[in-house]
C-alpha atoms as a PDB file:
ATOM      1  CA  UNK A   1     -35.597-237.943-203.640  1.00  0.00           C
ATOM      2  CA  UNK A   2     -34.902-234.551-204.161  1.00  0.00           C
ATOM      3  CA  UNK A   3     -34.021-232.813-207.774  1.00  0.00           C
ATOM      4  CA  UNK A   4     -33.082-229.307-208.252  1.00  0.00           C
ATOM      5  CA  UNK A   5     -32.703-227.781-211.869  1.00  0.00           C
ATOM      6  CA  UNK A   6     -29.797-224.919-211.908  1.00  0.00           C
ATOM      7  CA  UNK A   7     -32.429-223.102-213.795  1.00  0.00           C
ATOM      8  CA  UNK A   8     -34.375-221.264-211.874  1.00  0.00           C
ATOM      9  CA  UNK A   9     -31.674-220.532-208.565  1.00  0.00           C
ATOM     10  CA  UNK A  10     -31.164-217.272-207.459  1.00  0.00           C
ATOM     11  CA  UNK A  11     -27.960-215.758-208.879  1.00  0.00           C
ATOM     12  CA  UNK A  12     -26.227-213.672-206.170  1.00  0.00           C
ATOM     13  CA  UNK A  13     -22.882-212.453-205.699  1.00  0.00           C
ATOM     14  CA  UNK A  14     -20.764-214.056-202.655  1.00  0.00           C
ATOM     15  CA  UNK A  15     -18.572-211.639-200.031  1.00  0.00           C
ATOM     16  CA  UNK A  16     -15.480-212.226-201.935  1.00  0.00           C
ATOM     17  CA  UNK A  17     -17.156-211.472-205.525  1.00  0.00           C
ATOM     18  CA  UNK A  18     -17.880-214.525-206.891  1.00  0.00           C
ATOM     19  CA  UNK A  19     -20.888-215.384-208.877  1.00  0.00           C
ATOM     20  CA  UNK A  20     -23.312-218.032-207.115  1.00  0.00           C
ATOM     21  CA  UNK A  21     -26.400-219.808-207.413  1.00  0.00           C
ATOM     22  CA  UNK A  22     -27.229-222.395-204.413  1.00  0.00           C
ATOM     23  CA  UNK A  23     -27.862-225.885-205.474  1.00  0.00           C
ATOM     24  CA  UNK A  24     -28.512-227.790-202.074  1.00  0.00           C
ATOM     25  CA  UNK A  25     -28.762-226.603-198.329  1.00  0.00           C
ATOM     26  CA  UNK A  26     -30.034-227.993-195.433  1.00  0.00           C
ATOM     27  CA  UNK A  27     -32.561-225.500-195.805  1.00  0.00           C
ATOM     28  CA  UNK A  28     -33.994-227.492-198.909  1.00  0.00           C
ATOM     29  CA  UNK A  29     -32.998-230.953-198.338  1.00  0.00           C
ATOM     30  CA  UNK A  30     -33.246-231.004-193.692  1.00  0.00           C
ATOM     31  CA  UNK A  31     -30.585-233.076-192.353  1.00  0.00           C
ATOM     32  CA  UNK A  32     -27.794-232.682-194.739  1.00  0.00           C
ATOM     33  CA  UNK A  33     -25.113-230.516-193.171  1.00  0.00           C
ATOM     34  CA  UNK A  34     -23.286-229.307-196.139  1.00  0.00           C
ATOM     35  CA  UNK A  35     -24.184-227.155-199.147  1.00  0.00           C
ATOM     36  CA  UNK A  36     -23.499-227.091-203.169  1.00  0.00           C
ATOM     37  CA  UNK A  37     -23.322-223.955-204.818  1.00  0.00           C
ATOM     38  CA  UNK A  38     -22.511-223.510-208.544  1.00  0.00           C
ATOM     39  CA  UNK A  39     -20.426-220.777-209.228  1.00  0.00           C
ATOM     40  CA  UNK A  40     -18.271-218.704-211.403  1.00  0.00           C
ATOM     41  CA  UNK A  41     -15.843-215.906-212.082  1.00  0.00           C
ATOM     42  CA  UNK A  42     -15.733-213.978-215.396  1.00  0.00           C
ATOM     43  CA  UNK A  43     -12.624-214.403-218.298  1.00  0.00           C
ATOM     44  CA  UNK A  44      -9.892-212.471-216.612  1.00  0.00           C
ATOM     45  CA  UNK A  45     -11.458-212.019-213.323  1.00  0.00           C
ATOM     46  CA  UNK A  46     -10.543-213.076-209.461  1.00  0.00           C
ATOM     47  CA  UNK A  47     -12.045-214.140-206.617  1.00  0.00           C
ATOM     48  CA  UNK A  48     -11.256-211.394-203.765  1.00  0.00           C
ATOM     49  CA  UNK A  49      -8.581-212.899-201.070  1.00  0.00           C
ATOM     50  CA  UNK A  50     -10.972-214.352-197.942  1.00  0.00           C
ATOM     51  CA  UNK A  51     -11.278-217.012-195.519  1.00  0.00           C
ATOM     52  CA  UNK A  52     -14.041-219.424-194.514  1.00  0.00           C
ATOM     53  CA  UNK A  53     -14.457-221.268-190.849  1.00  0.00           C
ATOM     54  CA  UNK A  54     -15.878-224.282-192.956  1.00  0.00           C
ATOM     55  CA  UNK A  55     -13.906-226.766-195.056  1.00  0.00           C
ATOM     56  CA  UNK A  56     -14.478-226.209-198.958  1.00  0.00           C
ATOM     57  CA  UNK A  57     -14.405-228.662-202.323  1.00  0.00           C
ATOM     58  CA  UNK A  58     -14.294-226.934-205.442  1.00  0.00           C
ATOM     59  CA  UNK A  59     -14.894-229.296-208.594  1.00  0.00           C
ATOM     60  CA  UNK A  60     -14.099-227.111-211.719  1.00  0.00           C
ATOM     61  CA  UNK A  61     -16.941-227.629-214.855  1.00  0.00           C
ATOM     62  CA  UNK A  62     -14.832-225.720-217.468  1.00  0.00           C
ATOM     63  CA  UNK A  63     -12.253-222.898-217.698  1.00  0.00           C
ATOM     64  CA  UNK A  64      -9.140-222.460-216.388  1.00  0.00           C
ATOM     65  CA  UNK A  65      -7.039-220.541-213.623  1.00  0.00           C
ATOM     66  CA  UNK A  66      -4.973-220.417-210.755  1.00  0.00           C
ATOM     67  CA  UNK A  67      -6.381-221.410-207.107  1.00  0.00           C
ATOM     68  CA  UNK A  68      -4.145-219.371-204.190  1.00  0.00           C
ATOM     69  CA  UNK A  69      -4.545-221.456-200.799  1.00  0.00           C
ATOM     70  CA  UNK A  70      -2.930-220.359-197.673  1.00  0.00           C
ATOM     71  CA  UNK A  71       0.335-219.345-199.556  1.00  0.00           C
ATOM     72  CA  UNK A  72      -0.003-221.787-202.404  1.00  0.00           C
ATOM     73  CA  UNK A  73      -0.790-221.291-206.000  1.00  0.00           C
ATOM     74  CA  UNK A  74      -1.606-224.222-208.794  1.00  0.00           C
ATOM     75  CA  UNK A  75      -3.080-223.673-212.305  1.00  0.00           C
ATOM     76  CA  UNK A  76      -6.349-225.741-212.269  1.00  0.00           C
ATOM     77  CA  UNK A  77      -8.775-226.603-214.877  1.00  0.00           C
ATOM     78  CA  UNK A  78     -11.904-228.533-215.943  1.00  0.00           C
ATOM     79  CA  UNK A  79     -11.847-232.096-214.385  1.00  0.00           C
ATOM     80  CA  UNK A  80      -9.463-230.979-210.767  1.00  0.00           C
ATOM     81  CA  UNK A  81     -10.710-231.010-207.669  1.00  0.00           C
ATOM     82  CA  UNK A  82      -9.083-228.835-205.036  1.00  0.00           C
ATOM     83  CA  UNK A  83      -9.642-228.933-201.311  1.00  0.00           C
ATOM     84  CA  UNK A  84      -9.515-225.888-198.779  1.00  0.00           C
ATOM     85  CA  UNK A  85      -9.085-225.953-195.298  1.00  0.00           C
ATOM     86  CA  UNK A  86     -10.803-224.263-192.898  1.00  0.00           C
ATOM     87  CA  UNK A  87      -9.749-220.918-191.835  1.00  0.00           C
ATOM     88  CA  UNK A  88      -7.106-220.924-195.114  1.00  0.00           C
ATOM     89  CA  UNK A  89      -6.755-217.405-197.016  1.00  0.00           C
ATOM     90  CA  UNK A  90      -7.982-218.406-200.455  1.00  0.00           C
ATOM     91  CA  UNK A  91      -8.826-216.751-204.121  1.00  0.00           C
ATOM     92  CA  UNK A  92      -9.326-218.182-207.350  1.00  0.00           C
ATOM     93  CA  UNK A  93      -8.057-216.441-210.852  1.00  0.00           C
ATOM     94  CA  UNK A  94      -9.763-216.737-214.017  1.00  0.00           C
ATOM     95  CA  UNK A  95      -6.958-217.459-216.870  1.00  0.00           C
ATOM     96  CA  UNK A  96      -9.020-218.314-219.450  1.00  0.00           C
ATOM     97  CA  UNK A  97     -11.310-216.343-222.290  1.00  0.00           C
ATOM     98  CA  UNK A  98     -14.324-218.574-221.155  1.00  0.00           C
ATOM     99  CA  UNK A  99     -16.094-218.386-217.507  1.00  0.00           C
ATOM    100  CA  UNK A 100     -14.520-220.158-214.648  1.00  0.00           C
ATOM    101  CA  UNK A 101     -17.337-222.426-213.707  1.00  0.00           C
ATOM    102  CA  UNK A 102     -17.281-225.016-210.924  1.00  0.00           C
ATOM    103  CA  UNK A 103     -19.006-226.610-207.933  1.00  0.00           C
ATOM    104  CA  UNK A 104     -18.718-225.606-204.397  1.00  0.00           C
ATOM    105  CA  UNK A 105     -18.970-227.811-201.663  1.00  0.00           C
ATOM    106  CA  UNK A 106     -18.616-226.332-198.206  1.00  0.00           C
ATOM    107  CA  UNK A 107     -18.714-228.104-195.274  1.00  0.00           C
ATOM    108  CA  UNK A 108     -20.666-227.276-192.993  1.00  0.00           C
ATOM    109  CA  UNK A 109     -23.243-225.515-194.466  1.00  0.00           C
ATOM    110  CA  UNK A 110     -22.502-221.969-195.854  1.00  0.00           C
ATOM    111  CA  UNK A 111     -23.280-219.152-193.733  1.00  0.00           C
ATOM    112  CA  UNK A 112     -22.744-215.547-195.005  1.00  0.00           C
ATOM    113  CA  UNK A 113     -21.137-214.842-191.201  1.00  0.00           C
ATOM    114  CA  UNK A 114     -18.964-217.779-191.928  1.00  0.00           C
ATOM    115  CA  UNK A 115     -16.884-215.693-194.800  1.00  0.00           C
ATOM    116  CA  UNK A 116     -14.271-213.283-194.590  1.00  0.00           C
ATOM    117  CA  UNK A 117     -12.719-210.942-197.130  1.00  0.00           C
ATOM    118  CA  UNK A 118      -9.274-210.069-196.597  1.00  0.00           C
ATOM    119  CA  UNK A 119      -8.731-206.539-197.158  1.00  0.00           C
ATOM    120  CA  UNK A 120      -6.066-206.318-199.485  1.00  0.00           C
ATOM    121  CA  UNK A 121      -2.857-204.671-198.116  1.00  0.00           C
END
């Protein structure tokens, strides 16, 4: 068994702007192949448009906003899960007064070379 408290992570910020502290890895826990991150974007904040070449699960903890993927845009709050497809153009608004906070699950692994920002036009 393997426990990680979210105190104590390294808070960085992600190529497309988003606040994140790594849960899991296969780093820490050897043979899993995808990663948790917990993350979040500030009240009236976005993510920056970008792509990644693995699959991603966001679970959203509290706040609300809209989630653009690959030409698509739905409001999304605390409870929704939303999948993204590999390779999809994708950016997440904060709508709310409170953080955005939710879980990232990207499969496999993230990998800074894995993520692209799409300069905006």
């Amino acid at each position: 068994m393997l426990i990680v408290p979210l105190q104590g992570r390294e808070v960085f910020t992600a190529g497309d702007g988003t606040h994140l502290r790594e849960i899991l890895n296969p780093k820490l826990a050897p043979g899993m192949r995808y990663s948790i991150a917990h993350a979040w974007v500030d009240p009236g904040e976005a993510s920056q448009m970008h792509l990644m070449l693995s699959s991603e699960v966001y679970y959203i903890l509290s706040g609300a906003g809209v989630m653009h993927v690959a030409g698509e845009e739905a409001e999304v709050s605390a409870g929704d899960t939303i999948y993204v497809p590999p390779g999809a153009h994708q950016l997440i608004t904060n709508t709310s007064d409170i953080p955005l906070v939710f879980l990232c699950m990207v499969d496999p692994a993230w990998r800074n070379e894995d993520e692209q920002v799409i300069s905006p036009q």
